[in-house]
C-alpha atoms as a PDB file:
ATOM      1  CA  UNK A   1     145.297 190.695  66.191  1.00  0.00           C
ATOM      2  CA  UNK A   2     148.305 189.089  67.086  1.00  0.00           C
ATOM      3  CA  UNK A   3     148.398 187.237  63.399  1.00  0.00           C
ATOM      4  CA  UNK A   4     148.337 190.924  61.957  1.00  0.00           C
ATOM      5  CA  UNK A   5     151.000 191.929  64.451  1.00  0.00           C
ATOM      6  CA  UNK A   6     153.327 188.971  63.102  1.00  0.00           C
ATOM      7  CA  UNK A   7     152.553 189.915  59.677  1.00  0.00           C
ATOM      8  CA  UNK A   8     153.671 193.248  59.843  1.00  0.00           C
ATOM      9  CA  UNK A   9     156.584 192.534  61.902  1.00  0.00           C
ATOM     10  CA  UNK A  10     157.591 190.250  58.730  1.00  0.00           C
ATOM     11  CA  UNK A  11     157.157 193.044  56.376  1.00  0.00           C
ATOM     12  CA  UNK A  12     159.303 195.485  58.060  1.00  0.00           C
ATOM     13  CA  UNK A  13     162.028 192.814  57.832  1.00  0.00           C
ATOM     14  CA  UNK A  14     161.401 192.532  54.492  1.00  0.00           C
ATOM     15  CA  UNK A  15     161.674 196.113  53.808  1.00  0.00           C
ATOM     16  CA  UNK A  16     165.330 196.840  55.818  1.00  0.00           C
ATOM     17  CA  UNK A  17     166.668 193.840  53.676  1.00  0.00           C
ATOM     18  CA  UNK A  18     165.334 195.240  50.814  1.00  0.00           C
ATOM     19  CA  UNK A  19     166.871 198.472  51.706  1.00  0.00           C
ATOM     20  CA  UNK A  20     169.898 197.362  52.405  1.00  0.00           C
ATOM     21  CA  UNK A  21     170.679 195.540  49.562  1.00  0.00           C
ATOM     22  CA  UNK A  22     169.355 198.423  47.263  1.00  0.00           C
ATOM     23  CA  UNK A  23     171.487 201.320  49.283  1.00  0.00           C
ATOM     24  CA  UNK A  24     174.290 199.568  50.809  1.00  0.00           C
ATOM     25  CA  UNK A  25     175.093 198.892  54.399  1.00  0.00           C
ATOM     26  CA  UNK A  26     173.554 200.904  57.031  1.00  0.00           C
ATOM     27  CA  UNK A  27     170.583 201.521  55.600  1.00  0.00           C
ATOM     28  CA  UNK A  28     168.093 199.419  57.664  1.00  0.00           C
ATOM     29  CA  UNK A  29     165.123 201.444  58.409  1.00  0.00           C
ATOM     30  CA  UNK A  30     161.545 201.984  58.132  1.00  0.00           C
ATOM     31  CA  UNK A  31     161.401 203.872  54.976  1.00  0.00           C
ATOM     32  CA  UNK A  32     161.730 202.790  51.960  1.00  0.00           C
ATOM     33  CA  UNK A  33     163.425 204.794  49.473  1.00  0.00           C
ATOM     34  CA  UNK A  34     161.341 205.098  46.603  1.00  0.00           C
ATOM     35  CA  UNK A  35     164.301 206.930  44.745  1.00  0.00           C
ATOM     36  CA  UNK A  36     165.936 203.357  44.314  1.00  0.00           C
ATOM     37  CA  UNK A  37     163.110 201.543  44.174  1.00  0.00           C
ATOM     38  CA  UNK A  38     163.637 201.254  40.039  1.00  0.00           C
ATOM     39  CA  UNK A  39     167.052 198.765  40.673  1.00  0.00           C
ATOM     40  CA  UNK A  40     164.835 195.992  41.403  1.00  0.00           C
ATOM     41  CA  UNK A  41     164.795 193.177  39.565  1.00  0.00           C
ATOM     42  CA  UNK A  42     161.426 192.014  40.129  1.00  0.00           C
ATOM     43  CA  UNK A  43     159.308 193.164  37.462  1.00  0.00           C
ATOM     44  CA  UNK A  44     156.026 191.665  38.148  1.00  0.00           C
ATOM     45  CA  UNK A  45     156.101 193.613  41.401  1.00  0.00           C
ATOM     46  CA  UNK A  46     153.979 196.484  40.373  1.00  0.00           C
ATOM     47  CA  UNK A  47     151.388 194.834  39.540  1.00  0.00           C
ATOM     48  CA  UNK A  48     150.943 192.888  42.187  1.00  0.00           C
ATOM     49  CA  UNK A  49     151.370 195.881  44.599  1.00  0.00           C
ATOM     50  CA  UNK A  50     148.680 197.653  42.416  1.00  0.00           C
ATOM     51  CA  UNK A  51     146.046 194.693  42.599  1.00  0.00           C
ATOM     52  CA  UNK A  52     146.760 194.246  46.624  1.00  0.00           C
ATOM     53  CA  UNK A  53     146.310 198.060  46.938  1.00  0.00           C
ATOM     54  CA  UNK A  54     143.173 198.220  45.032  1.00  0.00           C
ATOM     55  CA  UNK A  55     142.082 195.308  47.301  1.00  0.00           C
ATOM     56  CA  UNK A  56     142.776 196.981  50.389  1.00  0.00           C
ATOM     57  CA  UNK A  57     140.864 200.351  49.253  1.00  0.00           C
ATOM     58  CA  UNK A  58     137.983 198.228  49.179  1.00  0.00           C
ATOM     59  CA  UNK A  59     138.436 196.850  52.143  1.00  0.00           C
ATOM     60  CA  UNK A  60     139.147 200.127  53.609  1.00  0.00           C
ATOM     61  CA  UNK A  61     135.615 201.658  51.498  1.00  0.00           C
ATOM     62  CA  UNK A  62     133.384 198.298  52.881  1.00  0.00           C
ATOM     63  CA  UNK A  63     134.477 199.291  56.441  1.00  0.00           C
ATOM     64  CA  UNK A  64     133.773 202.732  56.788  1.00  0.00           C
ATOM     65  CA  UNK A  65     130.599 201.979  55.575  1.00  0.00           C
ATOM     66  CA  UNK A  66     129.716 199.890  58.186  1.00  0.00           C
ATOM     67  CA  UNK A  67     131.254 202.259  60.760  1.00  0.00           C
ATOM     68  CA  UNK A  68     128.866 204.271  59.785  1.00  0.00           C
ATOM     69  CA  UNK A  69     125.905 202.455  60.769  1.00  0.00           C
ATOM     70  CA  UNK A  70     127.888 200.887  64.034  1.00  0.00           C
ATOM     71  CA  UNK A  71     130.231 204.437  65.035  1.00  0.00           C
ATOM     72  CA  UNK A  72     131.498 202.627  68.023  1.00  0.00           C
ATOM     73  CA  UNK A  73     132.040 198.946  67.174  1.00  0.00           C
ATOM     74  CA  UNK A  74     135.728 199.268  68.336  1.00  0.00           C
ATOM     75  CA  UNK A  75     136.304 195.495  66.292  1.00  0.00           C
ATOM     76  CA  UNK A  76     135.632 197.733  62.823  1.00  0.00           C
ATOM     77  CA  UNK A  77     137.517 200.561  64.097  1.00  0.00           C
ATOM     78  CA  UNK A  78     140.375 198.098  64.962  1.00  0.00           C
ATOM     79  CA  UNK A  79     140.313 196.373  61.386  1.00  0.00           C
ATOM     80  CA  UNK A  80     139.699 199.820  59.672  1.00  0.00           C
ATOM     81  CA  UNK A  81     143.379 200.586  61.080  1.00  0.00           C
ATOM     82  CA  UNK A  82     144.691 196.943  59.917  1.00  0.00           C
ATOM     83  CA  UNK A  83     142.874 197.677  56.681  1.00  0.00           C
ATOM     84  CA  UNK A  84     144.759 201.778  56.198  1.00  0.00           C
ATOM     85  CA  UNK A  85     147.892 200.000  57.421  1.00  0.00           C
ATOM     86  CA  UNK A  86     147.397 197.637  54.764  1.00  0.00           C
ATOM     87  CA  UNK A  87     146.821 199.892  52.434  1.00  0.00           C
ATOM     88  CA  UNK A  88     149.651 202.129  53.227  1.00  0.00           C
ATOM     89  CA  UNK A  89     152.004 199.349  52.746  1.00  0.00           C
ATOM     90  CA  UNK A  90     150.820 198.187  49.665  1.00  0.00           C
ATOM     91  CA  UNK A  91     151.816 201.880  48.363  1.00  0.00           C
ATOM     92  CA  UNK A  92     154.612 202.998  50.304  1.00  0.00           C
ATOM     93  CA  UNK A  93     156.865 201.447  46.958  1.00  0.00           C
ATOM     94  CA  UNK A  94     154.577 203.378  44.301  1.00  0.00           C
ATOM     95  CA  UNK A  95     152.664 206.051  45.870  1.00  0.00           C
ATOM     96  CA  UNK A  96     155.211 207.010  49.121  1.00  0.00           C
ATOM     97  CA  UNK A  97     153.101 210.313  49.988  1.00  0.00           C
ATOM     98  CA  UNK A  98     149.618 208.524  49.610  1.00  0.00           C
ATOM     99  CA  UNK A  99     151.077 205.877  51.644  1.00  0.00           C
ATOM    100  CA  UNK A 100     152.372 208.657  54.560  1.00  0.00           C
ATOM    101  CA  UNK A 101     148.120 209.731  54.953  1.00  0.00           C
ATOM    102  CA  UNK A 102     147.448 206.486  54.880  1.00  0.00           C
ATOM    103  CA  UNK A 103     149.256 204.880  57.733  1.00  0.00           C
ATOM    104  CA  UNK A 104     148.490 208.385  59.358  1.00  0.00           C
ATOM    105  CA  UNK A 105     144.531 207.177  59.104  1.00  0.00           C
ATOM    106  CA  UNK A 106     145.586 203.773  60.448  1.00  0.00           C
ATOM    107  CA  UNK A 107     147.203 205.540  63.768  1.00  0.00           C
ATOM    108  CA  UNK A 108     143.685 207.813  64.219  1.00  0.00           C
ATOM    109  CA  UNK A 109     141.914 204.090  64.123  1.00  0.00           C
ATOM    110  CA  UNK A 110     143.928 202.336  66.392  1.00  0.00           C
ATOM    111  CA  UNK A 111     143.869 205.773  68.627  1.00  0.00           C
ATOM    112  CA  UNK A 112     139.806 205.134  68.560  1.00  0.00           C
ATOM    113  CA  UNK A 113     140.582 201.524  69.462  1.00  0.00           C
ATOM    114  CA  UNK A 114     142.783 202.983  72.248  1.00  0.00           C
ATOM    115  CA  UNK A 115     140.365 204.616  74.058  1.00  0.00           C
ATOM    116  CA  UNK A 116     138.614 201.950  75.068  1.00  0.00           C
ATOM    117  CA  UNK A 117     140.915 199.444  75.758  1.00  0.00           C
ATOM    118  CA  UNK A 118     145.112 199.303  76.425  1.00  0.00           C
ATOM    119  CA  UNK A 119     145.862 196.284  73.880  1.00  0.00           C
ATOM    120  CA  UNK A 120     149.121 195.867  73.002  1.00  0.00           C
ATOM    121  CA  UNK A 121     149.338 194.536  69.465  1.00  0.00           C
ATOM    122  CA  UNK A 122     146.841 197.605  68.705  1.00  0.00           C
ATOM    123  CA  UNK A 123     149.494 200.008  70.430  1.00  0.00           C
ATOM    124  CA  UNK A 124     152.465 198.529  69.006  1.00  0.00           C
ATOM    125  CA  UNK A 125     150.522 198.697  65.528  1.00  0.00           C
ATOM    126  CA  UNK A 126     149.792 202.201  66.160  1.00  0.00           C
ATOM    127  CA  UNK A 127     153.469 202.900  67.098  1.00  0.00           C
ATOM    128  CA  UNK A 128     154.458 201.868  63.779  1.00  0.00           C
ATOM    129  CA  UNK A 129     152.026 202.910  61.528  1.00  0.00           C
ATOM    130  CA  UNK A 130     152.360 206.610  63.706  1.00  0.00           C
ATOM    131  CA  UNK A 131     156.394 205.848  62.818  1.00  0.00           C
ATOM    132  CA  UNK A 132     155.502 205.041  59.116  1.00  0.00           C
ATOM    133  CA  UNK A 133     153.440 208.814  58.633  1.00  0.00           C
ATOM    134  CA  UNK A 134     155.815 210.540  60.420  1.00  0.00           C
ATOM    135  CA  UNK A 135     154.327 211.105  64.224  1.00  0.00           C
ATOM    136  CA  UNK A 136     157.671 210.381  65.754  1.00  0.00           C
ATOM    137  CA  UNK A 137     157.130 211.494  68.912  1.00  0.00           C
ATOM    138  CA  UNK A 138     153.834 209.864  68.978  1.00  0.00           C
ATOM    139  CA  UNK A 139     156.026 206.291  67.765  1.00  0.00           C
ATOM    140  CA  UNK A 140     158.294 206.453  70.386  1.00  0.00           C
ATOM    141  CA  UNK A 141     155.741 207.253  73.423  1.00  0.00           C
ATOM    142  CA  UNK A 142     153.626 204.281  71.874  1.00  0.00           C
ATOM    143  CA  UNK A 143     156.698 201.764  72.326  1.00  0.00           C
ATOM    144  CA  UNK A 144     157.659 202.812  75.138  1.00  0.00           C
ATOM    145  CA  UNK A 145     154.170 202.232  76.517  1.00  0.00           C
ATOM    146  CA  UNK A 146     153.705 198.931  74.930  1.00  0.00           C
ATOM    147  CA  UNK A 147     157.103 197.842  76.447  1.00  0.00           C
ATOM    148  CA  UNK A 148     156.323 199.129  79.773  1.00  0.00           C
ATOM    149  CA  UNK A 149     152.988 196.540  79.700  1.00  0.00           C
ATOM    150  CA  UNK A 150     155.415 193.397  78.360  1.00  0.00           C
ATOM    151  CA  UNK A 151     159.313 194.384  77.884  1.00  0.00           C
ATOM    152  CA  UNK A 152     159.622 191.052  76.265  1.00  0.00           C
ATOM    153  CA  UNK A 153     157.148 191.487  73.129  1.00  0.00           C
ATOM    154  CA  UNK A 154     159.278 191.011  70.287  1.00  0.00           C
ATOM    155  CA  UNK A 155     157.220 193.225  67.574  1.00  0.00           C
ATOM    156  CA  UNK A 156     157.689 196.291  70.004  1.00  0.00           C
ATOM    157  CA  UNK A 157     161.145 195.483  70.615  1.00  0.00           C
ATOM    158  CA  UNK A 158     162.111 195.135  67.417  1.00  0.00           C
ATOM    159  CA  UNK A 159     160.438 197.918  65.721  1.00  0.00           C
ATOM    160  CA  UNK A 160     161.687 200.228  68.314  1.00  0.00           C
ATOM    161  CA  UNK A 161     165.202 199.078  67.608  1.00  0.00           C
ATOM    162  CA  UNK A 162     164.508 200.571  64.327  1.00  0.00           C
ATOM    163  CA  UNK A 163     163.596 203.883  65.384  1.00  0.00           C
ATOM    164  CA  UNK A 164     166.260 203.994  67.977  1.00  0.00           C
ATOM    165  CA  UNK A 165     169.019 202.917  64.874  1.00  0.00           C
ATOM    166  CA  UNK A 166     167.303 205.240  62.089  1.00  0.00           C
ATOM    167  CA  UNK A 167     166.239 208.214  64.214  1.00  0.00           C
ATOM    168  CA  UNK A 168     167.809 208.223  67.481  1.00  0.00           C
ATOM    169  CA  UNK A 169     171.230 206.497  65.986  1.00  0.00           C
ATOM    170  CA  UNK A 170     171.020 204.621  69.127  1.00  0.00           C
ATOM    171  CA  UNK A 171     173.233 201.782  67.612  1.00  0.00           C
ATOM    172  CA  UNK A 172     173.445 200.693  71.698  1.00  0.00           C
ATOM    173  CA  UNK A 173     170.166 200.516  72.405  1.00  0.00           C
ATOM    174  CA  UNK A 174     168.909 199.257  69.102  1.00  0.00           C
ATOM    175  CA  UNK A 175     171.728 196.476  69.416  1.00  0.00           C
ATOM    176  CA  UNK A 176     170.270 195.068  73.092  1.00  0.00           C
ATOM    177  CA  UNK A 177     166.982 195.132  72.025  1.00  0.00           C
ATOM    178  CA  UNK A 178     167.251 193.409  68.792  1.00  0.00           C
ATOM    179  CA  UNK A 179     169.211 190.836  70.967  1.00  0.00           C
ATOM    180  CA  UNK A 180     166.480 190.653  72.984  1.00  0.00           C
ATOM    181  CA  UNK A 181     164.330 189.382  70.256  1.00  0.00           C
ATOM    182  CA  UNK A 182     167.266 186.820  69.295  1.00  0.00           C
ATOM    183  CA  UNK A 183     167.272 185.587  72.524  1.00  0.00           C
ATOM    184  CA  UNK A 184     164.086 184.793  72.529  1.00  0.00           C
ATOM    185  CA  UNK A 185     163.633 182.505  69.326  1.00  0.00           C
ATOM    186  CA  UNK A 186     167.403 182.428  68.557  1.00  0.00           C
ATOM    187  CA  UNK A 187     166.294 179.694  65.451  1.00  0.00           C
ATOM    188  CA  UNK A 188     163.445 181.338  64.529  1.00  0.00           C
ATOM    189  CA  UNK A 189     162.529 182.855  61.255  1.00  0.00           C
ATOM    190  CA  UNK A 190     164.026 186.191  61.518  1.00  0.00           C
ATOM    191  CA  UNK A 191     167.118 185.288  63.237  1.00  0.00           C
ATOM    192  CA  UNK A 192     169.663 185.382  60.791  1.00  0.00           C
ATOM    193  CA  UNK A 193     168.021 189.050  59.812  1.00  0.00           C
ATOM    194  CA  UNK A 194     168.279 190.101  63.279  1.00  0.00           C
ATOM    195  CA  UNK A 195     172.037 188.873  63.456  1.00  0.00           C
ATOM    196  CA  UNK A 196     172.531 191.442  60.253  1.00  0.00           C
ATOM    197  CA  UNK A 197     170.978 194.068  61.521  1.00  0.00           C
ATOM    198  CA  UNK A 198     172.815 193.442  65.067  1.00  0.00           C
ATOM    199  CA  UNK A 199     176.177 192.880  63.210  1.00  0.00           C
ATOM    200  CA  UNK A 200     175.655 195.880  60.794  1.00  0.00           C
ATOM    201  CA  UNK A 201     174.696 198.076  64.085  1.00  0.00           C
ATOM    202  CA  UNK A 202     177.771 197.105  65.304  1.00  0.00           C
ATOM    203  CA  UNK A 203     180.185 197.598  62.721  1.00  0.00           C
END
């Protein structure tokens, strides 16, 4: 799970630098704006996005079939929300609304998940996909939760730097924890994104 967690974590990144450079400066955040979505340059992207998305339908298809012969295997439940999440992502550029049910199917998965044991990558997964569909409250809660268990796991901290910048405009709070993160792997691969972000909270 934690290998999911990372890769998500990396795609959020991805998306506030896309933002920003499509929409100007403070404009990190978790949503991408599908309204300037047409000024990229990259036209091969759609149909990449469209076979990944048709992948991850299957995906999604294969396990809720075998949910249905195993209803409480809480692994398939788990990768049924990795697989919506997926999913969700892979259409949040082309189909934003599809996208919105989709990461809301991912949070009633990892809710499932939830229920039968408190892991953290699932909650902080939840948190975001909840955060992606629109749950805000529900986000927020989930954060604070996963936090409470470890208040130095980078994924939650970061993401809920996002949601304190975009939603709260918490450019304080946002700032220390995305410092946090720094701190923590000041050469790693997202440090000179979280420097940005930090820099652009700031100014």
């Amino acid at each position: 799970m934690q290998g999911n967690t990372n890769q998500k974590f990396k795609t959020i990144v991805i998306f506030i630098l896309i933002a920003a450079c499509l929409i100007g400066a403070g404009a990190f955040g978790y949503f991408y704006n599908s309204n300037n979505a047409g000024s990229s340059s990259i036209s091969s992207s759609s149909t990449s996005n469209n076979s990944v998305s048709i992948n991850d339908k299957n995906r999604v298809n294969t396990l809720i079939q075998q949910l249905k012969s195993n209803p409480n295997d809480i692994g398939l439940q788990e990768d049924l929300g990795n697989a919506y999440y997926d999913l969700g992502t892979a259409d949040q550029k082309s189909a934003p609304n599809e996208a919105k049910d989709e990461f809301a199917l991912a949070v009633k998965s990892y809710q499932s998940v939830l229920k039968s044991k408190q892991d953290i990558n699932v909650m902080t997964d939840m948190a975001t996909a909840a955060f992606y569909s629109g749950q805000l409250d529900l986000a927020e809660k989930s954060y604070q939760k996963a936090l409470s268990i470890n208040p130095n796991f980078s994924p939650a901290l970061f993401n809920y730097g996002i949601y304190l910048y975009q939603i709260k405009k918490d450019n304080s709070s946002a700032i220390r924890m995305w410092q946090t993160v720094l701190n923590q792997d000041p050469n790693g691969p997202y440090s000179e994104q979280l420097r940005t972000m930090i820099s652009q909270a700031k100014g």
